[in-house]
PDB file of N, CA and C in Angstrom:
ATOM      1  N   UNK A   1       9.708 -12.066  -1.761  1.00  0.00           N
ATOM      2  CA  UNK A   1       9.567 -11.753  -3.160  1.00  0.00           C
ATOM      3  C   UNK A   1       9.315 -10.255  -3.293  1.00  0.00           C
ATOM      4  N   UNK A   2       9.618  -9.685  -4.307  1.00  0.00           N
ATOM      5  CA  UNK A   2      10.207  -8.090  -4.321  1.00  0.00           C
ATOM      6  C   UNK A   2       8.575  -8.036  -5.590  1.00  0.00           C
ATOM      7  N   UNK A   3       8.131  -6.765  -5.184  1.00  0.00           N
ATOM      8  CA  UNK A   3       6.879  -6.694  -6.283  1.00  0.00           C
ATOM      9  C   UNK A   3       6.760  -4.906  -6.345  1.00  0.00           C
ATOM     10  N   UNK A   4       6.177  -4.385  -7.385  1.00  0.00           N
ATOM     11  CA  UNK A   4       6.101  -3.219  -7.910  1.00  0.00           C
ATOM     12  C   UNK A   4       5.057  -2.786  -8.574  1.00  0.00           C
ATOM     13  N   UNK A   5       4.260  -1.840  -8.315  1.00  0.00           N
ATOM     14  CA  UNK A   5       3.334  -1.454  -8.745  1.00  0.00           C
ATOM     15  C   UNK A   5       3.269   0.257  -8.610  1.00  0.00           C
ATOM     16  N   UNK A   6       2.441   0.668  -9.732  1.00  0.00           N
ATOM     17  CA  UNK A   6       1.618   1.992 -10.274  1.00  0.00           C
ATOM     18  C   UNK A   6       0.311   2.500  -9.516  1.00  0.00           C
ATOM     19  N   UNK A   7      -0.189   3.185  -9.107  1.00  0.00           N
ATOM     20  CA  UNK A   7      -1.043   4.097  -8.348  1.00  0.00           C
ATOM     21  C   UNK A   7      -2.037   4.151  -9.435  1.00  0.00           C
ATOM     22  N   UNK A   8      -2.798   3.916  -9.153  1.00  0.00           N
ATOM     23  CA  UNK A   8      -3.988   5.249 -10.247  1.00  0.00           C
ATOM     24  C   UNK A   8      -4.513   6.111  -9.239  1.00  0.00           C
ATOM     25  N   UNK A   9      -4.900   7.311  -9.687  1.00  0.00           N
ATOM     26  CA  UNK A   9      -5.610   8.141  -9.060  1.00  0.00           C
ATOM     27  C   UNK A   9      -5.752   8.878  -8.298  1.00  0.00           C
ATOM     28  N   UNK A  10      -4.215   8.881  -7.468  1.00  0.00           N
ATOM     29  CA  UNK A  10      -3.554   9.222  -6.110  1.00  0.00           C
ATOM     30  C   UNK A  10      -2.259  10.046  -6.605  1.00  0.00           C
ATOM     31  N   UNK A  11      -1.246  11.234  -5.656  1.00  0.00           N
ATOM     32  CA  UNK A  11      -0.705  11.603  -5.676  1.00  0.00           C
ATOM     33  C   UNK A  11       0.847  10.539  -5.930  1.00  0.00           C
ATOM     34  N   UNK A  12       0.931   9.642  -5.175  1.00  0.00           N
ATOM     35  CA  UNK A  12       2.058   8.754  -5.160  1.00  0.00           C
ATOM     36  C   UNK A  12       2.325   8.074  -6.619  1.00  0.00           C
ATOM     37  N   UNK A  13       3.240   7.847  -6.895  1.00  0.00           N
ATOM     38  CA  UNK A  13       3.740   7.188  -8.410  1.00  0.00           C
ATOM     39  C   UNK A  13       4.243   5.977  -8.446  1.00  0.00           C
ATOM     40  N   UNK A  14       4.946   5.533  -7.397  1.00  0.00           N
ATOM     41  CA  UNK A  14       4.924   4.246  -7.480  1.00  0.00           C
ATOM     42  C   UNK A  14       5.447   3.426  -6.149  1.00  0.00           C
ATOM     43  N   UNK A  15       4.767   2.162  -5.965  1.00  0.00           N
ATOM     44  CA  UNK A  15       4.972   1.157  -4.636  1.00  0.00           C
ATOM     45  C   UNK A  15       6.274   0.442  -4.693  1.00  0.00           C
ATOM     46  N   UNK A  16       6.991  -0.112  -4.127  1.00  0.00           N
ATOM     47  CA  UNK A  16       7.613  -1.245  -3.824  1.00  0.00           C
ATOM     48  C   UNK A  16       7.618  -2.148  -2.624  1.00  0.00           C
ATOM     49  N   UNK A  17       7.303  -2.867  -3.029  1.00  0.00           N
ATOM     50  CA  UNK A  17       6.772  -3.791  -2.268  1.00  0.00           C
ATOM     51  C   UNK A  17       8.344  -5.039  -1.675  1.00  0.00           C
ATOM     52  N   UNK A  18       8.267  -5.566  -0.680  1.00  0.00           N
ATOM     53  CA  UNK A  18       9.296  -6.903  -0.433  1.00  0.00           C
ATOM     54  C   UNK A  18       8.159  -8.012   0.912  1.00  0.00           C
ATOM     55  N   UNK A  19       7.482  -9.169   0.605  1.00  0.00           N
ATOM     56  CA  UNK A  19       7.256  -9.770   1.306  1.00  0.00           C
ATOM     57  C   UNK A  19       7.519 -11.069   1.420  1.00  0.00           C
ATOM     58  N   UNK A  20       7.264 -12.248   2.355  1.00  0.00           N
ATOM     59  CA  UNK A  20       8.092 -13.138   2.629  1.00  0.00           C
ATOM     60  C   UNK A  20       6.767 -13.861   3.142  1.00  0.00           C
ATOM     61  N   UNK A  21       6.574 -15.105   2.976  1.00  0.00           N
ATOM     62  CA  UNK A  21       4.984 -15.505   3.576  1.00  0.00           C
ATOM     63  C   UNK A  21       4.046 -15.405   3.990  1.00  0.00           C
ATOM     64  N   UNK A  22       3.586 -14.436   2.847  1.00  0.00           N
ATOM     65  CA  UNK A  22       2.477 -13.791   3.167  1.00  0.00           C
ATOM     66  C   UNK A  22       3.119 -12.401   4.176  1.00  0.00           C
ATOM     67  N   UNK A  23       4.308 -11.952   4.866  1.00  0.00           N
ATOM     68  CA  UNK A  23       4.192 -11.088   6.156  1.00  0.00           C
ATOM     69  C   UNK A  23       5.241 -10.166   5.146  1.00  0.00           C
ATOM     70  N   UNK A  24       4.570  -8.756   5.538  1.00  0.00           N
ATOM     71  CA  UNK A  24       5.416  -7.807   4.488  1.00  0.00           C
ATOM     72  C   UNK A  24       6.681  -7.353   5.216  1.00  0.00           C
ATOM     73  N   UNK A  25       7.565  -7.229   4.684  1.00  0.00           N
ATOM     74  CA  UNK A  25       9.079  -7.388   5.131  1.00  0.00           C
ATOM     75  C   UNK A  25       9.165  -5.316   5.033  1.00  0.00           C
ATOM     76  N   UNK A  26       9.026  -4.975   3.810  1.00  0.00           N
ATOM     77  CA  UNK A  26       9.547  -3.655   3.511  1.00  0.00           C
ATOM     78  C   UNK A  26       8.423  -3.234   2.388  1.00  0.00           C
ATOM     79  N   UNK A  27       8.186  -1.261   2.780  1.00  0.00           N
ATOM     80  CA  UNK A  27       7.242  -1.247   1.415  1.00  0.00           C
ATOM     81  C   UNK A  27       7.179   0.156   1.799  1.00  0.00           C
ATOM     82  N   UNK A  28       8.150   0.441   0.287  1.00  0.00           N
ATOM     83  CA  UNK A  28       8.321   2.080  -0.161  1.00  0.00           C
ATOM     84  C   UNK A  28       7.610   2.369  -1.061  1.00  0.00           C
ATOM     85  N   UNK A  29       6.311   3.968  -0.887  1.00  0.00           N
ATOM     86  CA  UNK A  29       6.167   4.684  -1.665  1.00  0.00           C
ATOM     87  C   UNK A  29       6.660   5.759  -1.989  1.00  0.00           C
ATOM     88  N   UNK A  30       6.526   5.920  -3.126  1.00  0.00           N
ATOM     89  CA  UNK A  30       7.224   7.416  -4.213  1.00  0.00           C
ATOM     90  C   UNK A  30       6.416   7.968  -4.541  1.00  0.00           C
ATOM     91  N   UNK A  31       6.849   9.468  -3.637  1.00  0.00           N
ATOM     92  CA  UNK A  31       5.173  10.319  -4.111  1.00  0.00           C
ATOM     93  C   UNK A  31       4.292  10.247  -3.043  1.00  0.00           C
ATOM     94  N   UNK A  32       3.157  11.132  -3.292  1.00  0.00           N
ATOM     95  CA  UNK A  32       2.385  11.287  -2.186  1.00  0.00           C
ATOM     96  C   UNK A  32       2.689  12.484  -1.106  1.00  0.00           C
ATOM     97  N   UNK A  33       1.984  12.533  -0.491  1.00  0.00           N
ATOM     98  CA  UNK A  33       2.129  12.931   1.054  1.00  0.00           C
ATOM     99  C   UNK A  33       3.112  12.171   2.122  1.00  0.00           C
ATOM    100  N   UNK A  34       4.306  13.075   1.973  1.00  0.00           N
ATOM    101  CA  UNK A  34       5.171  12.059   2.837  1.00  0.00           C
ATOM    102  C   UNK A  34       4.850  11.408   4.395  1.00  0.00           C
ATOM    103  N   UNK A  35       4.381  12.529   5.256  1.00  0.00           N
ATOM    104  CA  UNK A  35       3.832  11.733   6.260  1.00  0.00           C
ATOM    105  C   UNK A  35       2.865  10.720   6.813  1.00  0.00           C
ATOM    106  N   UNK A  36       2.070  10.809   5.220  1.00  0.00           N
ATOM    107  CA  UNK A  36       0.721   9.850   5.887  1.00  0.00           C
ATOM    108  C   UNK A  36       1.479   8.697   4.599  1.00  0.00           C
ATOM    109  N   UNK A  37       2.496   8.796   4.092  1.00  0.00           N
ATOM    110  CA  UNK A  37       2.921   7.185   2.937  1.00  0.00           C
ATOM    111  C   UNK A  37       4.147   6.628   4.295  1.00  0.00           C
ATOM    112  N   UNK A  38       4.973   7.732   4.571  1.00  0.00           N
ATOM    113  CA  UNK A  38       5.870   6.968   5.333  1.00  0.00           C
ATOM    114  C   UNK A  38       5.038   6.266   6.358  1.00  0.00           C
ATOM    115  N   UNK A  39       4.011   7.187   7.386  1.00  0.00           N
ATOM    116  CA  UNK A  39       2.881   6.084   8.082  1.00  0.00           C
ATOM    117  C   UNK A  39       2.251   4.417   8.048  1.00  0.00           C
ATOM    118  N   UNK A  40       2.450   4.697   6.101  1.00  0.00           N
ATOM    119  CA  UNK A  40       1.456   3.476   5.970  1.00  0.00           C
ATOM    120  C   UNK A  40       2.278   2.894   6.000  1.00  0.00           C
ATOM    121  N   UNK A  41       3.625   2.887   5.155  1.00  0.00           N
ATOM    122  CA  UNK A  41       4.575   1.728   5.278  1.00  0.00           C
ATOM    123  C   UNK A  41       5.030   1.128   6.803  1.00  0.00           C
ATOM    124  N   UNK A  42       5.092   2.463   7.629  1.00  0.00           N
ATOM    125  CA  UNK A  42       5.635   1.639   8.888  1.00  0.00           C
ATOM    126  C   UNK A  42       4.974   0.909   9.643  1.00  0.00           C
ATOM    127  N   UNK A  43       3.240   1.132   9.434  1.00  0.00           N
ATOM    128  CA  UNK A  43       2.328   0.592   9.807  1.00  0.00           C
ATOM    129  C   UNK A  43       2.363  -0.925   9.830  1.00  0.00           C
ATOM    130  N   UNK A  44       2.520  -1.271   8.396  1.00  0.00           N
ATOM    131  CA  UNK A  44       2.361  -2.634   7.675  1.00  0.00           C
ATOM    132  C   UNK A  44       3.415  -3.208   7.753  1.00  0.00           C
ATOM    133  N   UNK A  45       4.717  -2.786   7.675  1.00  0.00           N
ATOM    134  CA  UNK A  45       5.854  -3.279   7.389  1.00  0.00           C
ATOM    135  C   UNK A  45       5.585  -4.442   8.945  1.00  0.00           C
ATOM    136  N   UNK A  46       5.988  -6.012   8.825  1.00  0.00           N
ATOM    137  CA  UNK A  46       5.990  -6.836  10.197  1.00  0.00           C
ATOM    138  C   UNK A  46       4.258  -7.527  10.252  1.00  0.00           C
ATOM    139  N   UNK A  47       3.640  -7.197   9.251  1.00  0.00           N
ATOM    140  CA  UNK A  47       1.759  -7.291   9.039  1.00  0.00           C
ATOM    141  C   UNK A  47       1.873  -8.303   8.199  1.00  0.00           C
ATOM    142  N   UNK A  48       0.533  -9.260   8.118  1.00  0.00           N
ATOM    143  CA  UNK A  48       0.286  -9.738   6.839  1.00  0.00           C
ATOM    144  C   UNK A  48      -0.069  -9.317   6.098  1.00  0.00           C
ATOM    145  N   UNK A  49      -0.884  -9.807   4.751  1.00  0.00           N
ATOM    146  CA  UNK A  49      -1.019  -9.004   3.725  1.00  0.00           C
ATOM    147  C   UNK A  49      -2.426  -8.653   4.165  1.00  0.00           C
ATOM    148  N   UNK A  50      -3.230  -9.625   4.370  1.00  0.00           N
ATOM    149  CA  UNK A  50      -4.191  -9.392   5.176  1.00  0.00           C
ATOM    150  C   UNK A  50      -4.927  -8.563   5.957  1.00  0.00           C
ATOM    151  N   UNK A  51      -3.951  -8.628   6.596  1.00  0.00           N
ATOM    152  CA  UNK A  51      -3.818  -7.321   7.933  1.00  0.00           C
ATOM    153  C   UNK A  51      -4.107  -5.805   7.539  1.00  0.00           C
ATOM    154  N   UNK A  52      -3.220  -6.186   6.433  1.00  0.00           N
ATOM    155  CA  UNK A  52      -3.098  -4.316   5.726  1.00  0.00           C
ATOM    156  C   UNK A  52      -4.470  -4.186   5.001  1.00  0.00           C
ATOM    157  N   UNK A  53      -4.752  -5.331   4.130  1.00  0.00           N
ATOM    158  CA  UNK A  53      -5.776  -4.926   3.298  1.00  0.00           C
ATOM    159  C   UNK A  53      -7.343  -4.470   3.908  1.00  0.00           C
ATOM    160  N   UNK A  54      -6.702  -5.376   5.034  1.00  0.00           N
ATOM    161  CA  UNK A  54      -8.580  -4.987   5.976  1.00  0.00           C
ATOM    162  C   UNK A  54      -8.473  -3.739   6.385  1.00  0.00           C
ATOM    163  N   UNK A  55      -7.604  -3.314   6.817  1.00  0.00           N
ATOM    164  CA  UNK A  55      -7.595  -2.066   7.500  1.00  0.00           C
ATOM    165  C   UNK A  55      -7.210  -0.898   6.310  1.00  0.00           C
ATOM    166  N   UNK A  56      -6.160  -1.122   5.133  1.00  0.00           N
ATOM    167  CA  UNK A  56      -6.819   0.126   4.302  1.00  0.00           C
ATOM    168  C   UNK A  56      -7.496   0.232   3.420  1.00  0.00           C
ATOM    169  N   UNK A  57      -8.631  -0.911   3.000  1.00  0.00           N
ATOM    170  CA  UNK A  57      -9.280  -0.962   1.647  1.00  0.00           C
ATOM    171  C   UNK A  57     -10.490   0.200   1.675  1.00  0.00           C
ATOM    172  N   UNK A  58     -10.689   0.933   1.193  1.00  0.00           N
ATOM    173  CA  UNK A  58     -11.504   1.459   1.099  1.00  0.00           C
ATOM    174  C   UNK A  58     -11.505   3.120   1.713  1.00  0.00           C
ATOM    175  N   UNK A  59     -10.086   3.451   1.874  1.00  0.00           N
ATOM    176  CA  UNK A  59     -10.097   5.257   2.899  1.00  0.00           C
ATOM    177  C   UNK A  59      -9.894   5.794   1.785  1.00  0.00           C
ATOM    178  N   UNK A  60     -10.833   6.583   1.703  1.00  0.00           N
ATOM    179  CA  UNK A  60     -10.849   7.314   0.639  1.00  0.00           C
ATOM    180  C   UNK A  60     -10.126   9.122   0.953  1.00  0.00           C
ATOM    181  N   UNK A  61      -9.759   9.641  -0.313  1.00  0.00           N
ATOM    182  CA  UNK A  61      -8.879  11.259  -0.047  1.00  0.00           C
ATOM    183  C   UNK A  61      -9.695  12.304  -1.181  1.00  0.00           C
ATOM    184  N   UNK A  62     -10.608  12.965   0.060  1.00  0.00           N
ATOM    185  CA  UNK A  62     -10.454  14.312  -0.943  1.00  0.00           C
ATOM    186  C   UNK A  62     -11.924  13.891  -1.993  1.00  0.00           C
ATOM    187  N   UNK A  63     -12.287  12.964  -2.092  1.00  0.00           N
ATOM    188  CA  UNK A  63     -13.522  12.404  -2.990  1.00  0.00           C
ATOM    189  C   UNK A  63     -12.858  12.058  -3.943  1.00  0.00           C
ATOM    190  N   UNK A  64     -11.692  11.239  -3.918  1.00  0.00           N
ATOM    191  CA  UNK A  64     -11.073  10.716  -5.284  1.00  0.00           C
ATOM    192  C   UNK A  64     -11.820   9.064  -5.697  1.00  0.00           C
ATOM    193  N   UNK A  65     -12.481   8.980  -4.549  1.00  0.00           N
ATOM    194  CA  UNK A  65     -12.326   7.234  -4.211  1.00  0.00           C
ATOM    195  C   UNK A  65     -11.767   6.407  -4.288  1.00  0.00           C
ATOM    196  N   UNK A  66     -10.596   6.593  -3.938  1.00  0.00           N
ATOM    197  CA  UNK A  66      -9.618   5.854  -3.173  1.00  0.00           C
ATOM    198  C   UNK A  66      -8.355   6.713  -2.548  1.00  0.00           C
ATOM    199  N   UNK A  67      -7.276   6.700  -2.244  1.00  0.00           N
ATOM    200  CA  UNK A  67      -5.921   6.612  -1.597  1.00  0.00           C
ATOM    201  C   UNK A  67      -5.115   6.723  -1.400  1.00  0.00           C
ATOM    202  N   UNK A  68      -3.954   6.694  -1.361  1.00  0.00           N
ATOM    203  CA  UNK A  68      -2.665   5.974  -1.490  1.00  0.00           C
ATOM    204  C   UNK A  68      -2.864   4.674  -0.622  1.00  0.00           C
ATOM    205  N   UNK A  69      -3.231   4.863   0.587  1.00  0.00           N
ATOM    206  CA  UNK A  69      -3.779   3.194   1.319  1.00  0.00           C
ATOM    207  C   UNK A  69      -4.445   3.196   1.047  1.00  0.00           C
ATOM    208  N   UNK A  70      -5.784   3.414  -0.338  1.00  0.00           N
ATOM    209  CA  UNK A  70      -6.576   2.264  -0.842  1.00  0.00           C
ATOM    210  C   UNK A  70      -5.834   1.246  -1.586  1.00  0.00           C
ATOM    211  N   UNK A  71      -4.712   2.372  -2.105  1.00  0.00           N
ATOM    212  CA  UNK A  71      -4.026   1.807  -3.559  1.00  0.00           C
ATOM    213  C   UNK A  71      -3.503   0.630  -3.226  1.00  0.00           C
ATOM    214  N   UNK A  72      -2.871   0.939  -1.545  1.00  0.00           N
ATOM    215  CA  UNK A  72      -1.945  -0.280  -1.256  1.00  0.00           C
ATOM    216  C   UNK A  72      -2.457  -1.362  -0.830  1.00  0.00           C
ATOM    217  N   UNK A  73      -3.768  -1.021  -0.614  1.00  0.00           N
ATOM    218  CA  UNK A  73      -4.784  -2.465  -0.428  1.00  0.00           C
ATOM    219  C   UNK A  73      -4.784  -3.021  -1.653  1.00  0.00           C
ATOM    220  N   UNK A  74      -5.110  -2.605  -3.028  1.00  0.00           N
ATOM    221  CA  UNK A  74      -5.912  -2.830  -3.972  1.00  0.00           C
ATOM    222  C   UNK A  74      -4.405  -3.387  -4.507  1.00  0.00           C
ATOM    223  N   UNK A  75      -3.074  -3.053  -4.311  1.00  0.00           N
ATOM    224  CA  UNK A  75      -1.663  -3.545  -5.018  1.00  0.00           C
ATOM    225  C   UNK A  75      -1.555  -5.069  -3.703  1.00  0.00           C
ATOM    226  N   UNK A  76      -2.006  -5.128  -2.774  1.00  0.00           N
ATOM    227  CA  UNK A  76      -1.796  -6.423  -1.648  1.00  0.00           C
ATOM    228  C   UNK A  76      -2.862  -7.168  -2.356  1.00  0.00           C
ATOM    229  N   UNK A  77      -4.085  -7.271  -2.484  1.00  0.00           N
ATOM    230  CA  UNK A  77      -5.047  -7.683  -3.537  1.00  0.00           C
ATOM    231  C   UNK A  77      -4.457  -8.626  -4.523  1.00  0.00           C
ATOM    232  N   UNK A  78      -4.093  -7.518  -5.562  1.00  0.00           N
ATOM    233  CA  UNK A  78      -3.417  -8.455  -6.630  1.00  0.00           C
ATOM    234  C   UNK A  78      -1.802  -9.089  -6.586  1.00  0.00           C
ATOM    235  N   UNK A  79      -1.602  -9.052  -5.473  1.00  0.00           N
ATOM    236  CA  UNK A  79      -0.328 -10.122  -5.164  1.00  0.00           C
ATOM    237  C   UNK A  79      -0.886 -11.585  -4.768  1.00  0.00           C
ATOM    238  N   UNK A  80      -2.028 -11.329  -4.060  1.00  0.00           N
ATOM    239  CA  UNK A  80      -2.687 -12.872  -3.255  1.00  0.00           C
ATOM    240  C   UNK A  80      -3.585 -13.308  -4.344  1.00  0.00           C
ATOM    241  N   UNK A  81      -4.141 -12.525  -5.685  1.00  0.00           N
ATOM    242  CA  UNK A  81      -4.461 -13.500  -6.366  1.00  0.00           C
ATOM    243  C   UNK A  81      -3.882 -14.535  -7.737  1.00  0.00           C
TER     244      UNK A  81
END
C-alpha cells in the first residue's frame, strides 16, 4: 500500500512511503539533507515498520525536536494506527 505524508518542522517536504505487511518495500524523501534522507530510506527499505520506528523515534536535529527520522517514525506511527 502506497502512503504519503508532510514533515513538520524539518527541512524535507514530503515522504512517500510503499509497504507490504507491515515490511517497507520503498520510501522516498523530498527535501532535506540528501545524504542523511537517502541513508534513512536505504536503511529501512527490507525493515518492518517497527524496526524503523524503534530505532528513529526520537533523534533529534539542531534543537528542533525532532528530524527528518523522527518524522519518519512519527509518519510509520500513524500508518499502524
Amino acid at each position: 500500500m502506497k502512503y504519503t505524508y508532510t514533515p513538520k518542522g524539518v527541512c524535507s517536504q514530503k515522504f512517500e512511503l510503499d509497504v507490504e505487511n507491515n515490511i517497507i518495500k520503498k520510501l522516498v524523501i523530498t527535501g532535506g539533507c540528501p545524504g542523511n534522507t537517502m541513508a534513512v530510506c536505504k536503511l529501512v527499505e527490507g525493515q518492518t515498520l517497527d524496526w524503523a520506528i524503534q530505532r528513529l523515534k526520537g533523534i533529534d536535529c539542531r534543537g528542533r525536536g525532532t528530524s527528518c527520522a523522527d518524522q519518519v517514525a512519527q509518519f510509520f506511527e500513524s500508518i499502524k494506527k
